[in-house]
PDB file of N, CA and C in Angstrom:
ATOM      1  N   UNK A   1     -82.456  12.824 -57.163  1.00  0.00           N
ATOM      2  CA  UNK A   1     -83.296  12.740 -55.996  1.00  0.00           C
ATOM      3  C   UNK A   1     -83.302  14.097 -55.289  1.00  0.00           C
ATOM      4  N   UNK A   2     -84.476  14.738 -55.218  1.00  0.00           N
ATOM      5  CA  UNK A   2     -84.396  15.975 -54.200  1.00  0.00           C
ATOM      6  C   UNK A   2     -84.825  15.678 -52.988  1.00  0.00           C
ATOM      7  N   UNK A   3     -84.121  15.747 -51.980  1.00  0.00           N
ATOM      8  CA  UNK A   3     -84.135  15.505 -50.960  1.00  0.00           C
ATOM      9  C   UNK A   3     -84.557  17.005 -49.863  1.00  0.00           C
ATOM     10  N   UNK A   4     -85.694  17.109 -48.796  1.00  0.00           N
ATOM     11  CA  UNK A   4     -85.601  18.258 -48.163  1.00  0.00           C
ATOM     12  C   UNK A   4     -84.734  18.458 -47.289  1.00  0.00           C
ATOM     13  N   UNK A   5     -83.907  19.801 -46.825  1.00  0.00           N
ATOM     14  CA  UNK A   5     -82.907  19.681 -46.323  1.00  0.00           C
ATOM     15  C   UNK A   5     -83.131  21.266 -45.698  1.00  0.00           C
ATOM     16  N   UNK A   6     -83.578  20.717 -44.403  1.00  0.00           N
ATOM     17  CA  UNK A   6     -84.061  21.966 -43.159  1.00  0.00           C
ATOM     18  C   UNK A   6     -82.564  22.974 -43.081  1.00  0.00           C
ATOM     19  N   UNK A   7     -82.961  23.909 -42.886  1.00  0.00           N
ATOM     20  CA  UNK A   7     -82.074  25.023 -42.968  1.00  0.00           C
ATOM     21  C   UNK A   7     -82.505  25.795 -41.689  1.00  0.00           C
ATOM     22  N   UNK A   8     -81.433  26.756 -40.936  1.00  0.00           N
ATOM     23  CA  UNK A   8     -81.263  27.468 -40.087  1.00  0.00           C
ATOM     24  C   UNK A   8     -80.401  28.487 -40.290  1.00  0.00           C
ATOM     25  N   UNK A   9     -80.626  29.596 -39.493  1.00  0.00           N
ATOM     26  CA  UNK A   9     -80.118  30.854 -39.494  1.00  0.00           C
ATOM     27  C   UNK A   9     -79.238  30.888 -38.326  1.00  0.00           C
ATOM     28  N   UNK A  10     -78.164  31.135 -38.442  1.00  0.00           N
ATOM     29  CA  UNK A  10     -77.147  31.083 -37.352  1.00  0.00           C
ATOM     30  C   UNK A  10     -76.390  32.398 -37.602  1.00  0.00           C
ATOM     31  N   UNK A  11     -75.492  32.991 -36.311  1.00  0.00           N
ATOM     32  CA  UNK A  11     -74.850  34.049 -36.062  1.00  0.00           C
ATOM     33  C   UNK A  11     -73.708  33.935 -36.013  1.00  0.00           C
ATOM     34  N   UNK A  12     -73.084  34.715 -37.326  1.00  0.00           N
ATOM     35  CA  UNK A  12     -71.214  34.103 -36.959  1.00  0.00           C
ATOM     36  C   UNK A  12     -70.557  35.025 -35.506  1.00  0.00           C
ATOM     37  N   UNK A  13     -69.459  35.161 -35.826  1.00  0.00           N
ATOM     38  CA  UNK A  13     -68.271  36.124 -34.807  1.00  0.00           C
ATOM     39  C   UNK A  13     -69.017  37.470 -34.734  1.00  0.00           C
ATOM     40  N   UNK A  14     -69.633  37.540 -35.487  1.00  0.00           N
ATOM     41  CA  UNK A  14     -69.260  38.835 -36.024  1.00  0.00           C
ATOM     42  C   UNK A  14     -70.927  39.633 -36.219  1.00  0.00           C
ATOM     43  N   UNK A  15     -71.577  38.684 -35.564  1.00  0.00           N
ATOM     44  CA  UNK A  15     -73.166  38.784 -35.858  1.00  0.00           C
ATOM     45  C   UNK A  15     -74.058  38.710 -37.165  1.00  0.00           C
ATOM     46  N   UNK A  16     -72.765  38.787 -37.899  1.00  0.00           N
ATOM     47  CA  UNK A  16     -74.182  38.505 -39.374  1.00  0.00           C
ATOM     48  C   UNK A  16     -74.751  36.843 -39.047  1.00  0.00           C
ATOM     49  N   UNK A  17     -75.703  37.223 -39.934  1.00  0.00           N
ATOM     50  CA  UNK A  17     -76.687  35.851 -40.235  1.00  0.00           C
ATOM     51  C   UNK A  17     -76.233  35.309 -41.498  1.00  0.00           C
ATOM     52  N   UNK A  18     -76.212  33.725 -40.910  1.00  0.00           N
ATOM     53  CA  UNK A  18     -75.816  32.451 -41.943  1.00  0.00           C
ATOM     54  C   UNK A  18     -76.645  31.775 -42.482  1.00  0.00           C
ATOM     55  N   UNK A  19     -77.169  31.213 -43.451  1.00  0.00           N
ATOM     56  CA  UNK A  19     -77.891  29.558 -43.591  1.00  0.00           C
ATOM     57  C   UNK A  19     -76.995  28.701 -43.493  1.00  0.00           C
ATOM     58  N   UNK A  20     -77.066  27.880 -42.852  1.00  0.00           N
ATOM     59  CA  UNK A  20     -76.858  26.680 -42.124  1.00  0.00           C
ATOM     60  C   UNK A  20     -77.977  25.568 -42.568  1.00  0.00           C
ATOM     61  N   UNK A  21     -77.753  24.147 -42.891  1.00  0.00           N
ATOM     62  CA  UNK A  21     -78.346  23.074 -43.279  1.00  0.00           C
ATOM     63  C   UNK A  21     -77.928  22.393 -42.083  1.00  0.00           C
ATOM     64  N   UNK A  22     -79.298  21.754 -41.602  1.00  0.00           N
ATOM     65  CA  UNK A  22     -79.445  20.771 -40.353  1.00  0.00           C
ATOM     66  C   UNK A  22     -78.674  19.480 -41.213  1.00  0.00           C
ATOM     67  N   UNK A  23     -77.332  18.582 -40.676  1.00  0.00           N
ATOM     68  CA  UNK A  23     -76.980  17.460 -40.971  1.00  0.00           C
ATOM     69  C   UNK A  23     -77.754  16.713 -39.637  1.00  0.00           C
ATOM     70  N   UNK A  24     -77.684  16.444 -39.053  1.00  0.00           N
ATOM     71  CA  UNK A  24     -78.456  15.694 -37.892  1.00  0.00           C
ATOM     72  C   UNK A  24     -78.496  16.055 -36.083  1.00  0.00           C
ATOM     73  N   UNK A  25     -79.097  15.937 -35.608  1.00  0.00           N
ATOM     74  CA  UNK A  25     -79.438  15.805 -34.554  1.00  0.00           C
ATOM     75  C   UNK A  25     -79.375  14.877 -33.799  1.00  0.00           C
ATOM     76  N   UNK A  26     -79.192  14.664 -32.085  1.00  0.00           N
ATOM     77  CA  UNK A  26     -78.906  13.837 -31.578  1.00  0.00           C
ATOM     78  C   UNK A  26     -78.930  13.917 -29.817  1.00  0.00           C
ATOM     79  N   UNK A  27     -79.477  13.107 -29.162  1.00  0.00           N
ATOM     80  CA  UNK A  27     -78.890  13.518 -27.713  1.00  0.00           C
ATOM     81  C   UNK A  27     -77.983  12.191 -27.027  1.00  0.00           C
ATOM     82  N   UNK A  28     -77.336  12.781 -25.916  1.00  0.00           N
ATOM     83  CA  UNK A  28     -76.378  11.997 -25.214  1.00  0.00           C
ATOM     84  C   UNK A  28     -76.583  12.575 -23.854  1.00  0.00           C
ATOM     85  N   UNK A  29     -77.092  11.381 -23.615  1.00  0.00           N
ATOM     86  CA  UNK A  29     -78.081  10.578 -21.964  1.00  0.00           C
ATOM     87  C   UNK A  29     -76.533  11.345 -21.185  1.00  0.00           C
ATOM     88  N   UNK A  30     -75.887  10.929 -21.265  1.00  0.00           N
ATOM     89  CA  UNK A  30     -74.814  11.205 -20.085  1.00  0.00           C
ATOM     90  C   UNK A  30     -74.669  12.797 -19.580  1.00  0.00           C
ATOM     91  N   UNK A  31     -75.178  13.823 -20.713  1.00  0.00           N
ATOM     92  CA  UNK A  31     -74.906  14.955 -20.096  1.00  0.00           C
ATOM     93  C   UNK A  31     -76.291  15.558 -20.436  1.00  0.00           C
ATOM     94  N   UNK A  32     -77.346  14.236 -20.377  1.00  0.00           N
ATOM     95  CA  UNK A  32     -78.543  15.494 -20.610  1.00  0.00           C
ATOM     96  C   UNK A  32     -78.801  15.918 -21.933  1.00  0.00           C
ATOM     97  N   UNK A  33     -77.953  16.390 -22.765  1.00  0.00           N
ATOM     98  CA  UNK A  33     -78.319  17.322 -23.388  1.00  0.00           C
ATOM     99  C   UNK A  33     -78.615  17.189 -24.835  1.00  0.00           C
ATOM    100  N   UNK A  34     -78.912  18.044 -25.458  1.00  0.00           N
ATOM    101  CA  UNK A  34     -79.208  18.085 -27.374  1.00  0.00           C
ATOM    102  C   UNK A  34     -78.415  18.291 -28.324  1.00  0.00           C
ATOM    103  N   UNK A  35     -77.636  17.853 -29.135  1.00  0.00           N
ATOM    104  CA  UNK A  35     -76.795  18.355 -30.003  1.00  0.00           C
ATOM    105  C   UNK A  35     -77.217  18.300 -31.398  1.00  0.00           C
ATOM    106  N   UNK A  36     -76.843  19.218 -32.578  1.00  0.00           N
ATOM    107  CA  UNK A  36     -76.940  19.102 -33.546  1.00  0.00           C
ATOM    108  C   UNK A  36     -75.385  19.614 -34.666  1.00  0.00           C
ATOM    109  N   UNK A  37     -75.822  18.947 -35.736  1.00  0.00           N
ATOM    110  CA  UNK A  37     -74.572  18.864 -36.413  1.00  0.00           C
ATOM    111  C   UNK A  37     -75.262  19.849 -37.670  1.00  0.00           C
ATOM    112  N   UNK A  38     -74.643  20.939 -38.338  1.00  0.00           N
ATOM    113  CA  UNK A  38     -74.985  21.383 -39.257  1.00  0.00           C
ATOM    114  C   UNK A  38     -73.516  21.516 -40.524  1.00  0.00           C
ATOM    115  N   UNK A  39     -73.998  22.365 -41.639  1.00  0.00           N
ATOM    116  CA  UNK A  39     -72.848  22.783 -42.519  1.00  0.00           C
ATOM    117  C   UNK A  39     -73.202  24.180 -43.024  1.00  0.00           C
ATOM    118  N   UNK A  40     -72.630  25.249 -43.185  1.00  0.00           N
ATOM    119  CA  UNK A  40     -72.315  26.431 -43.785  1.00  0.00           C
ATOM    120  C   UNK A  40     -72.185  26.158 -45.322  1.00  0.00           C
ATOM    121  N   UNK A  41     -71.719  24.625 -45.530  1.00  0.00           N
ATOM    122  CA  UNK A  41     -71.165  24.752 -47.037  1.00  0.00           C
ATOM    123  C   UNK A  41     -70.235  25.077 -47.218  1.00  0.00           C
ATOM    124  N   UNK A  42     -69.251  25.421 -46.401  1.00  0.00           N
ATOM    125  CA  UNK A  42     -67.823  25.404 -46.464  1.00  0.00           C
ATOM    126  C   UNK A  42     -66.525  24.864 -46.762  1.00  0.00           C
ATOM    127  N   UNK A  43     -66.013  24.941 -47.950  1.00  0.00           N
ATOM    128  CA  UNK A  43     -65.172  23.921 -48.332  1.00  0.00           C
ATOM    129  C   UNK A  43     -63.556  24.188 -47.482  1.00  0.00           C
ATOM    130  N   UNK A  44     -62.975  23.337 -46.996  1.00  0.00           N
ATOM    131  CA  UNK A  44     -61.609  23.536 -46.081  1.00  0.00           C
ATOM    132  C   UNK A  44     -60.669  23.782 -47.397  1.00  0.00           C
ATOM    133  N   UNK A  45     -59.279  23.377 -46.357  1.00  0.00           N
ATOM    134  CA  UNK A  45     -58.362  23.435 -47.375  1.00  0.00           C
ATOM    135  C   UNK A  45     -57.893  21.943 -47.854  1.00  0.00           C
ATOM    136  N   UNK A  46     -58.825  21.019 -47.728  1.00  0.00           N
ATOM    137  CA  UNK A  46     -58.347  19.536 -47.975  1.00  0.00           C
ATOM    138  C   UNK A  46     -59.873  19.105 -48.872  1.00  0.00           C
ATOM    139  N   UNK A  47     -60.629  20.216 -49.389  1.00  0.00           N
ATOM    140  CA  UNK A  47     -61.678  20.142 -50.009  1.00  0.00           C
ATOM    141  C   UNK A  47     -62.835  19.305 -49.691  1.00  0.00           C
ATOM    142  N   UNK A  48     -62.657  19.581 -48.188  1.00  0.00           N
ATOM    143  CA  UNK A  48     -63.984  18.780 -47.761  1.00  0.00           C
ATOM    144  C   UNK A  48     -65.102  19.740 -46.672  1.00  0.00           C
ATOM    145  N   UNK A  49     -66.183  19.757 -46.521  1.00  0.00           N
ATOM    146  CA  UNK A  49     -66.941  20.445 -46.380  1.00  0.00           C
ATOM    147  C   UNK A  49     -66.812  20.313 -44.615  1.00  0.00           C
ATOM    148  N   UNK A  50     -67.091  21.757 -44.223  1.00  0.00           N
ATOM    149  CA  UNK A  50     -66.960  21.990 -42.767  1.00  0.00           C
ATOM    150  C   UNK A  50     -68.256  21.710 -42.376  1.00  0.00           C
ATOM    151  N   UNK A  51     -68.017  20.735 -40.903  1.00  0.00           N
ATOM    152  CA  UNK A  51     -69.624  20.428 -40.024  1.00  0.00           C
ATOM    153  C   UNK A  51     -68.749  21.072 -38.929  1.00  0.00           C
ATOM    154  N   UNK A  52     -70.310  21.349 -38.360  1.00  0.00           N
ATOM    155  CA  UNK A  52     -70.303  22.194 -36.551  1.00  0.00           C
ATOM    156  C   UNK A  52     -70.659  21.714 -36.023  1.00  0.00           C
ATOM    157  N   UNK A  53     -70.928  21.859 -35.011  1.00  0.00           N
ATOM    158  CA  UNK A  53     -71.456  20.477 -33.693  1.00  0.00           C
ATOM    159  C   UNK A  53     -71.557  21.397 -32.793  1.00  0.00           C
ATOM    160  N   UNK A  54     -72.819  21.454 -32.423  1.00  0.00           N
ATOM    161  CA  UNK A  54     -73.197  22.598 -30.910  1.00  0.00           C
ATOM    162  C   UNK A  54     -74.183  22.034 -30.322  1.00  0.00           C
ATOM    163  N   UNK A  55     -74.111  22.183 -29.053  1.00  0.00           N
ATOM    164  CA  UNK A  55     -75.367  22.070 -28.016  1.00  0.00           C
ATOM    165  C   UNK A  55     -76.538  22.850 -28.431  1.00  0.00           C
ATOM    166  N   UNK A  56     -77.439  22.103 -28.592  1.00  0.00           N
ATOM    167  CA  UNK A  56     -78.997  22.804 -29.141  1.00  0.00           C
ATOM    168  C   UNK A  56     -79.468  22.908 -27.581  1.00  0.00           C
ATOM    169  N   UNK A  57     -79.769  24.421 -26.905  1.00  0.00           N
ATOM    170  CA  UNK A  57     -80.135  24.561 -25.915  1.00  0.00           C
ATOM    171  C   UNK A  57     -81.674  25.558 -26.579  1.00  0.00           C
ATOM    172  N   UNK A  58     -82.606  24.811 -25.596  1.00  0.00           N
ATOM    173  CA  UNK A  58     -84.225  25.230 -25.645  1.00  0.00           C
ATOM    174  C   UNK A  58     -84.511  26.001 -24.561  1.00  0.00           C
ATOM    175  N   UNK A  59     -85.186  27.445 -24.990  1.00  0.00           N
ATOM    176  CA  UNK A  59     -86.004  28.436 -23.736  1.00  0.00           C
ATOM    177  C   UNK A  59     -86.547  29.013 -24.395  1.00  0.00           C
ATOM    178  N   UNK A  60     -87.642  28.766 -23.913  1.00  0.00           N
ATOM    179  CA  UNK A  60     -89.197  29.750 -24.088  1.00  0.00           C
ATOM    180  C   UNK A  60     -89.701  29.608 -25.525  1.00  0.00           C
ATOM    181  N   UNK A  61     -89.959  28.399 -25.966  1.00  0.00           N
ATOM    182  CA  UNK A  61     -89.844  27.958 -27.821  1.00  0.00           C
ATOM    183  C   UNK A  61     -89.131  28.804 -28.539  1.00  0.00           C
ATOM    184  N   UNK A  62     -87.696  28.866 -27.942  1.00  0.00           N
ATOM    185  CA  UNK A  62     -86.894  29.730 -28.790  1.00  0.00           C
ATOM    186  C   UNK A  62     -85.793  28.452 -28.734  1.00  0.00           C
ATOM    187  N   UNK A  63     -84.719  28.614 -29.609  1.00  0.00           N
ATOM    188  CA  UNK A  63     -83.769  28.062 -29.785  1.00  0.00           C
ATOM    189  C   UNK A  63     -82.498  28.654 -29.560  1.00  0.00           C
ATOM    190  N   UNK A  64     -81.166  28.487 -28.851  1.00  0.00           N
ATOM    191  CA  UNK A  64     -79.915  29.242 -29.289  1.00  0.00           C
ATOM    192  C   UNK A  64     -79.038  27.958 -29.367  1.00  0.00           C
ATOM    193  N   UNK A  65     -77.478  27.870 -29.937  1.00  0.00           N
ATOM    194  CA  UNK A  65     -76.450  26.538 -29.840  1.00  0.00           C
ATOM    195  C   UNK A  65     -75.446  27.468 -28.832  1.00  0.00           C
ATOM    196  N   UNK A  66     -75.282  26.256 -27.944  1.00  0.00           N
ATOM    197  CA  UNK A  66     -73.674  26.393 -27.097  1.00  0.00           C
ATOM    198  C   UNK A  66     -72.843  25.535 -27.334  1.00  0.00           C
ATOM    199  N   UNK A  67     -71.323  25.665 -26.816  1.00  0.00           N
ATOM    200  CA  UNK A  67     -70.753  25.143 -27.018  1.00  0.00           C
ATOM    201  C   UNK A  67     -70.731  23.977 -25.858  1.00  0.00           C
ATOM    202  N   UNK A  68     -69.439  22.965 -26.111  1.00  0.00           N
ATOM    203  CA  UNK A  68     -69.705  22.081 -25.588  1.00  0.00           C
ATOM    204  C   UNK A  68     -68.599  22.054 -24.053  1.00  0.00           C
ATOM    205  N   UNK A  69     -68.727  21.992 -23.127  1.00  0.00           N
ATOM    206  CA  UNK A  69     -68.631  22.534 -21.654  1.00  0.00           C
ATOM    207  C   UNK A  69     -67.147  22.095 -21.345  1.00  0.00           C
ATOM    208  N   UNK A  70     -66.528  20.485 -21.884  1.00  0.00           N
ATOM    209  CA  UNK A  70     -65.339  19.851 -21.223  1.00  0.00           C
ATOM    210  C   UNK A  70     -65.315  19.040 -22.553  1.00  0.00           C
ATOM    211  N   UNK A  71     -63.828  19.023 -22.287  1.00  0.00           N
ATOM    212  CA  UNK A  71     -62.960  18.560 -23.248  1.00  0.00           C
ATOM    213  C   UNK A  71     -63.653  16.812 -23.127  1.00  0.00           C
ATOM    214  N   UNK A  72     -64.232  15.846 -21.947  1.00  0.00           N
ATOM    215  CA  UNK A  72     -65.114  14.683 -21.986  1.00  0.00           C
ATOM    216  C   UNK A  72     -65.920  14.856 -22.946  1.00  0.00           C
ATOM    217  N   UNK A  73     -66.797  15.627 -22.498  1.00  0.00           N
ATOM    218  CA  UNK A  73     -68.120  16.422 -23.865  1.00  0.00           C
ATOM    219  C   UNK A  73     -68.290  15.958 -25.073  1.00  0.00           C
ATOM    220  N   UNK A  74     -66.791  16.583 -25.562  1.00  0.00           N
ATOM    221  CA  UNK A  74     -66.602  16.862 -26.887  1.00  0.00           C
ATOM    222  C   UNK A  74     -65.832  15.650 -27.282  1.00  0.00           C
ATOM    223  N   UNK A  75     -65.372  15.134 -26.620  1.00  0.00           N
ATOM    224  CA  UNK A  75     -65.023  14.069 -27.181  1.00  0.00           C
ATOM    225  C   UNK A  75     -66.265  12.804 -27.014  1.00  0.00           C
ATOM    226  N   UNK A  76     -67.478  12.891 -26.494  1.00  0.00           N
ATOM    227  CA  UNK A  76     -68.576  11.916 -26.516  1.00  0.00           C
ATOM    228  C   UNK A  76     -69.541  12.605 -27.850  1.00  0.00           C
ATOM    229  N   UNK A  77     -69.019  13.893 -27.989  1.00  0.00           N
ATOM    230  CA  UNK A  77     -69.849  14.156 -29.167  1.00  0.00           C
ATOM    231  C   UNK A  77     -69.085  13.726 -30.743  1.00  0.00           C
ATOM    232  N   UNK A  78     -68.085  14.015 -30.600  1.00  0.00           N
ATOM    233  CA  UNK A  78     -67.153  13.575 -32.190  1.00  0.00           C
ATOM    234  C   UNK A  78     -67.524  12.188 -31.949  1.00  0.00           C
ATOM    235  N   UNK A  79     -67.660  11.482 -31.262  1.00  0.00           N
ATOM    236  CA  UNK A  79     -67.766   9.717 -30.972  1.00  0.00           C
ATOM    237  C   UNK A  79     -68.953   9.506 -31.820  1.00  0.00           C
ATOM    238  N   UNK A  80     -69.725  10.303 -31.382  1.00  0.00           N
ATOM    239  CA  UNK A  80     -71.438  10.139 -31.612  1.00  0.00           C
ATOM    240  C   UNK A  80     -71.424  10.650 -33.532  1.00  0.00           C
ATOM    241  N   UNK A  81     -70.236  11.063 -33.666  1.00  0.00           N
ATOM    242  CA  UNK A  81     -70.231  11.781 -35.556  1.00  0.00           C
ATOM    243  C   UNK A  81     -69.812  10.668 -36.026  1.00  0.00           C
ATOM    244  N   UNK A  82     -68.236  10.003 -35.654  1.00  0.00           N
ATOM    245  CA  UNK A  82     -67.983   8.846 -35.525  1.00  0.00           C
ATOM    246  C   UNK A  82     -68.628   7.726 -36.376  1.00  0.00           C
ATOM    247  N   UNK A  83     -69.769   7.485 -34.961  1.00  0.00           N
ATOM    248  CA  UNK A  83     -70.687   6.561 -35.483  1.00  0.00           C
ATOM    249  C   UNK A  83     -70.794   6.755 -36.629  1.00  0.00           C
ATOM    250  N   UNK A  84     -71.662   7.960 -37.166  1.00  0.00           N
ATOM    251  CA  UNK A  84     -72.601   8.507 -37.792  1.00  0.00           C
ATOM    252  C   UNK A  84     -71.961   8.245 -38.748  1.00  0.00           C
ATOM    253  N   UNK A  85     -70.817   8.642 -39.348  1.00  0.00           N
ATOM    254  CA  UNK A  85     -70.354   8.946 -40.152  1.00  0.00           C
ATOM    255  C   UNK A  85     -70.200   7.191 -40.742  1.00  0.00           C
ATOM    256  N   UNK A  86     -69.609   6.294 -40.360  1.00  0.00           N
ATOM    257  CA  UNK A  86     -69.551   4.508 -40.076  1.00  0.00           C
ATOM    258  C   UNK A  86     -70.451   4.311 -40.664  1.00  0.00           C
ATOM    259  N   UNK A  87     -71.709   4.725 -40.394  1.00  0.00           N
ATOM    260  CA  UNK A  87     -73.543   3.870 -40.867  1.00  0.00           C
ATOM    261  C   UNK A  87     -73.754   4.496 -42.691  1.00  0.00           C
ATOM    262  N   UNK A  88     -73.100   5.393 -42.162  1.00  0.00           N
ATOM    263  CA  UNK A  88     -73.259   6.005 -44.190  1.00  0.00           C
ATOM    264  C   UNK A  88     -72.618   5.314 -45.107  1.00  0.00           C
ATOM    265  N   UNK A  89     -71.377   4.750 -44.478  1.00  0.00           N
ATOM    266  CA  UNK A  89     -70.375   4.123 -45.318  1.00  0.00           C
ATOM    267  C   UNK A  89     -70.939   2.797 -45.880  1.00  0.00           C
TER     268      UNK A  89
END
């Protein structure tokens, strides 16, 4: 099955440019805001592939990701992967 699988250009530490694959998107009413989950393709050291999770912040039909503000935040966002992760199974 080929499946399309949106890709993005992201900026590491260090300013080079990445591709990045959109895993999903999402918002959470409580703080407003947009988040999206992507992957680098990165395998850890427990051989499982690294996801990111950043605030998708919008200006001027441009796009940049922030991070996520309070330790509440971030823990309503891993909740929200959580799920996600539950419905695949």
């Amino acid at each position: 099955m080929n499946e399309n699988k949106t890709k993005i250009i992201v900026l590491d530490e260090t300013g080079n440019e990445k591709e990045a694959e959109i895993l999903s998107a999402f918002s959470i009413k409580k703080y407003n805001k947009n988040y999206i989950l992507y992957t680098l393709n990165e395998v850890d050291e427990n051989d499982m592939i690294k996801i990111y999770a950043s605030e998708l912040i919008e200006k001027d039909n441009m796009y940049s990701l922030g991070v996520s503000e309070s330790d509440e935040e971030w823990a309503a966002v891993k909740e929200v992967m959580k799920e996600m992760a539950k419905s695949e199974e």
